[in-house]
N, C-alpha and C. Protein backbone atom coordinates (compact mmCIF):
# COMPACT_ATOMS: atom_id res chain seq x y z
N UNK A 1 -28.18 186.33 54.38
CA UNK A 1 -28.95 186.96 53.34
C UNK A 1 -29.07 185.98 52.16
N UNK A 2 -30.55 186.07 51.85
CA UNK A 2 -30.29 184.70 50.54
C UNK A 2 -30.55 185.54 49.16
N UNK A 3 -29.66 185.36 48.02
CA UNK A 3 -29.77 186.17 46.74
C UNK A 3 -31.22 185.40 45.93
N UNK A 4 -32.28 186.42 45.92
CA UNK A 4 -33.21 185.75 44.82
C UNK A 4 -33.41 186.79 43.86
N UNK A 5 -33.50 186.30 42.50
CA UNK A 5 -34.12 187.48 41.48
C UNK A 5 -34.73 186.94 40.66
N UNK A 6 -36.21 187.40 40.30
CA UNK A 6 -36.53 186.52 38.21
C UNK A 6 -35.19 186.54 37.71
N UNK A 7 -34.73 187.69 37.67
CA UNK A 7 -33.80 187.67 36.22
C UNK A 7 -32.34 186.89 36.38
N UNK A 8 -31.83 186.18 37.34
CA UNK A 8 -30.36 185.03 37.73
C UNK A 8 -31.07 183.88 38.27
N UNK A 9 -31.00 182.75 37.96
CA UNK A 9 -30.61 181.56 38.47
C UNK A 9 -29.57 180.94 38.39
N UNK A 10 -29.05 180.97 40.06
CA UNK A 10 -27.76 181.08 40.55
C UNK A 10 -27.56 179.36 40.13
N UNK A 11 -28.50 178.20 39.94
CA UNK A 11 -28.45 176.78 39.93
C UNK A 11 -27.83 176.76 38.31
N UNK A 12 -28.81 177.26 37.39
CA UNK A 12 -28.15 177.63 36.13
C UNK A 12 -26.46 177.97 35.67
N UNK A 13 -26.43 178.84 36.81
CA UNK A 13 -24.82 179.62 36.70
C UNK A 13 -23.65 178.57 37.19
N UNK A 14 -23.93 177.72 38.41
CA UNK A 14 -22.96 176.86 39.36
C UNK A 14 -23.00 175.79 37.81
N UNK A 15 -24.03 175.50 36.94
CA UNK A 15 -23.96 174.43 36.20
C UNK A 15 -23.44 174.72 34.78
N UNK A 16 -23.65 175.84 34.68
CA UNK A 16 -22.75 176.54 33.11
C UNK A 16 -21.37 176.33 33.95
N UNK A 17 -21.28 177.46 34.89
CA UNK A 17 -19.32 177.26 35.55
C UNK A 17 -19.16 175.60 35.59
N UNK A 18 -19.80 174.47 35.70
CA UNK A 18 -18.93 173.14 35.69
C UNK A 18 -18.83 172.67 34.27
N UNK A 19 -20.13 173.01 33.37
CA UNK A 19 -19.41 172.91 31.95
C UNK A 19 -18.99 173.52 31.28
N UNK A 20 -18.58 174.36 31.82
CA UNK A 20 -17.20 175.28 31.41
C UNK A 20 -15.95 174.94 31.67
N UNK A 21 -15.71 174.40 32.84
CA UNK A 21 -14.55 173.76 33.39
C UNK A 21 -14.00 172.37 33.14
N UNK A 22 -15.57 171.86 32.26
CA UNK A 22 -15.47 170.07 32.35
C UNK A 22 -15.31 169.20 33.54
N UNK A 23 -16.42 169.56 33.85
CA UNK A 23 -16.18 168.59 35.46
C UNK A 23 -17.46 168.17 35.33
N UNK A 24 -17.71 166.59 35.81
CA UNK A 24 -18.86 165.94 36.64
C UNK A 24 -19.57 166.57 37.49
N UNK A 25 -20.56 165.90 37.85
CA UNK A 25 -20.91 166.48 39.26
C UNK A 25 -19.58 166.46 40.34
N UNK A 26 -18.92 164.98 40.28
CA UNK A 26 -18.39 164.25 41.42
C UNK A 26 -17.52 165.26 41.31
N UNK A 27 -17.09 165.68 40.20
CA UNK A 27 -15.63 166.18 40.03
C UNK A 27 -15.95 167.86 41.15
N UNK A 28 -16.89 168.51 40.54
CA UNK A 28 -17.80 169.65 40.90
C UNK A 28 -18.09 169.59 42.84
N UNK A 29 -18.05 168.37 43.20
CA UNK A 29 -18.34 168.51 44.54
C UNK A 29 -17.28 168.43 45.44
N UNK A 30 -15.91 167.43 44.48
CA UNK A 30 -14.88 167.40 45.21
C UNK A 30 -14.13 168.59 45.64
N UNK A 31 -14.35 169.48 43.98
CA UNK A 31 -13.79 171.32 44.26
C UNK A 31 -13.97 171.96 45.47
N UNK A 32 -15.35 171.73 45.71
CA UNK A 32 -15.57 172.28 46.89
C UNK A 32 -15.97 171.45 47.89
N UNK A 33 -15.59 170.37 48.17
CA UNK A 33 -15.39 169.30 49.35
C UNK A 33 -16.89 169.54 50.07
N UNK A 34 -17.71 169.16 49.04
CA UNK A 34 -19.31 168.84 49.42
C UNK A 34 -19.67 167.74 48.96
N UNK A 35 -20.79 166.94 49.53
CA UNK A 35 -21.19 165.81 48.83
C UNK A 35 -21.71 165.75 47.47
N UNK A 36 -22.19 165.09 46.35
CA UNK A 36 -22.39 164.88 45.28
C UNK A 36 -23.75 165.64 45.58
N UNK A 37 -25.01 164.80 46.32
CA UNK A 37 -26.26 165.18 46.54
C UNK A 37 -25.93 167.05 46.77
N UNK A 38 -25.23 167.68 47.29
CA UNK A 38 -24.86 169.14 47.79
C UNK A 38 -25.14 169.39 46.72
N UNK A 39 -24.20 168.70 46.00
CA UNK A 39 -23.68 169.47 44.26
C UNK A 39 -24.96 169.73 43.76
N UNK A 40 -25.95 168.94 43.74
CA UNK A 40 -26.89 168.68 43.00
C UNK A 40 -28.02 169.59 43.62
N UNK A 41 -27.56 170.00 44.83
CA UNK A 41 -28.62 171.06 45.39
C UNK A 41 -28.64 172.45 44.59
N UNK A 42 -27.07 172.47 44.59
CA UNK A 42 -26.47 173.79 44.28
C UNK A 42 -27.21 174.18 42.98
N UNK A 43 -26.87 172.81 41.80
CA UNK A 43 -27.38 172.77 40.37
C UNK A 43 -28.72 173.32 40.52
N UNK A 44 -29.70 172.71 41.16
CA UNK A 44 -31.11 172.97 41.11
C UNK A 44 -31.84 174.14 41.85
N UNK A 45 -30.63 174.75 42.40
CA UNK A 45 -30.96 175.60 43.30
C UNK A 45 -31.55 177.27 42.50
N UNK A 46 -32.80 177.78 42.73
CA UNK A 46 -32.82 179.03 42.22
C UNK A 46 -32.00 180.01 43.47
N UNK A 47 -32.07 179.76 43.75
CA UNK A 47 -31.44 180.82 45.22
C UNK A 47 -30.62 180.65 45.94
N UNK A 48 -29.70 181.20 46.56
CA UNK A 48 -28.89 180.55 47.64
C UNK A 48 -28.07 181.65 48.20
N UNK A 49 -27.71 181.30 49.78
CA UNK A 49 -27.15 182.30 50.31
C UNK A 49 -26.00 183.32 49.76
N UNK A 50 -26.21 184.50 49.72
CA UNK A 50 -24.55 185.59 49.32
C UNK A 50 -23.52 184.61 49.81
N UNK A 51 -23.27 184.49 50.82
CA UNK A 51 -22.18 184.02 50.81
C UNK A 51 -21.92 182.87 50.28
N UNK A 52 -22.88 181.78 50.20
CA UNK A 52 -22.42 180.62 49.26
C UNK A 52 -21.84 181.34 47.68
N UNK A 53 -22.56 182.03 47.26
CA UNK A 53 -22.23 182.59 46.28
C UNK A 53 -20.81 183.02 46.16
N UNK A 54 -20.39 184.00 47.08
CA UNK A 54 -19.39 184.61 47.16
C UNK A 54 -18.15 183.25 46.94
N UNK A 55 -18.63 182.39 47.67
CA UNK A 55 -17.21 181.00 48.14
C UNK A 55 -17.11 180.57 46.65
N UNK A 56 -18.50 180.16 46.31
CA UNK A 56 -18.35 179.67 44.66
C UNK A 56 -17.88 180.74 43.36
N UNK A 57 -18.15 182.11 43.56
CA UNK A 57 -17.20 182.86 42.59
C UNK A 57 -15.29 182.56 43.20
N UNK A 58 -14.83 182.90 44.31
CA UNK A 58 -13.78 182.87 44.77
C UNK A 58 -13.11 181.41 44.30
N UNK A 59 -14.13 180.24 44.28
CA UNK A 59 -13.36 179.14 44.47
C UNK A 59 -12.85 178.75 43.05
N UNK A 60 -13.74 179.38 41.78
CA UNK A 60 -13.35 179.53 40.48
C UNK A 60 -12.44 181.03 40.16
N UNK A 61 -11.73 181.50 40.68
CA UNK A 61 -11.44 182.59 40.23
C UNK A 61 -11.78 183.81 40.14
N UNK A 62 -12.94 184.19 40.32
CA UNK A 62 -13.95 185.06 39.60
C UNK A 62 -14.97 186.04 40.16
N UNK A 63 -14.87 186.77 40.19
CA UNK A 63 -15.49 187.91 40.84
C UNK A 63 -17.04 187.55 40.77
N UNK A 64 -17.65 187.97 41.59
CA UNK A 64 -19.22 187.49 42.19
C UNK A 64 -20.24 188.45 40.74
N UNK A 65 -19.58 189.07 40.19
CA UNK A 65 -20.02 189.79 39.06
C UNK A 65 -19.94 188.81 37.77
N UNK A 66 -19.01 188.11 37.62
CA UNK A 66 -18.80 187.44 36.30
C UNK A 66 -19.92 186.18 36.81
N UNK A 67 -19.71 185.50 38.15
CA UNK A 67 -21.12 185.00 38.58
C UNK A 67 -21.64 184.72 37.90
N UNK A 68 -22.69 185.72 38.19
CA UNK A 68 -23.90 186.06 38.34
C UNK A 68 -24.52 186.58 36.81
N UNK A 69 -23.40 186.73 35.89
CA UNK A 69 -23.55 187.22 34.91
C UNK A 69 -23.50 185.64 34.33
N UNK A 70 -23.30 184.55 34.78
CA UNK A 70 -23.31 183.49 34.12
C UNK A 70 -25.03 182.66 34.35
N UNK A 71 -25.06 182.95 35.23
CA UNK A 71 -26.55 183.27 36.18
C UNK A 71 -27.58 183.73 35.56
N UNK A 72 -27.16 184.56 34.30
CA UNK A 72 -28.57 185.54 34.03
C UNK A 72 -29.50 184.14 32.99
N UNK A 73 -30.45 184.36 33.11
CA UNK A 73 -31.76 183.56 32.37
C UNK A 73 -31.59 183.75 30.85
């Protein structure tokens, strides 16, 4: 299932959560043991599968709600 809405961009949200954390990209891709270019998908990404979603709230802590709420436009 892939999450799309006007009102979240999930690329927005993955890139607030790394400068929130202070991380690089590099740093950002190592977290989740993807390549840099990945990272950079993720960043630009308006959409992307629930479950990617789900791995990237889990892998910060954080309920798929606080997300997505980082997500909003």
């Amino acid at each position: 299932m892939i999450y799309r809405s006007s009102e979240y961009d999930l690329g927005l949200g993955v890139n607030r959560l790394r400068l929130r954390n202070n991380m690089s990209v590099a740093e950002l891709a190592d977290r989740l043991n993807i390549s840099r270019m990945q990272a950079y998908r993720y960043i630009d990404a308006v959409d992307m599968k629930f479950s990617k979603v789900c791995e990237l709230a889990d892998e910060f802590d954080m309920s798929v709600t606080d997300f997505l709420q980082l997500c909003r436009r």
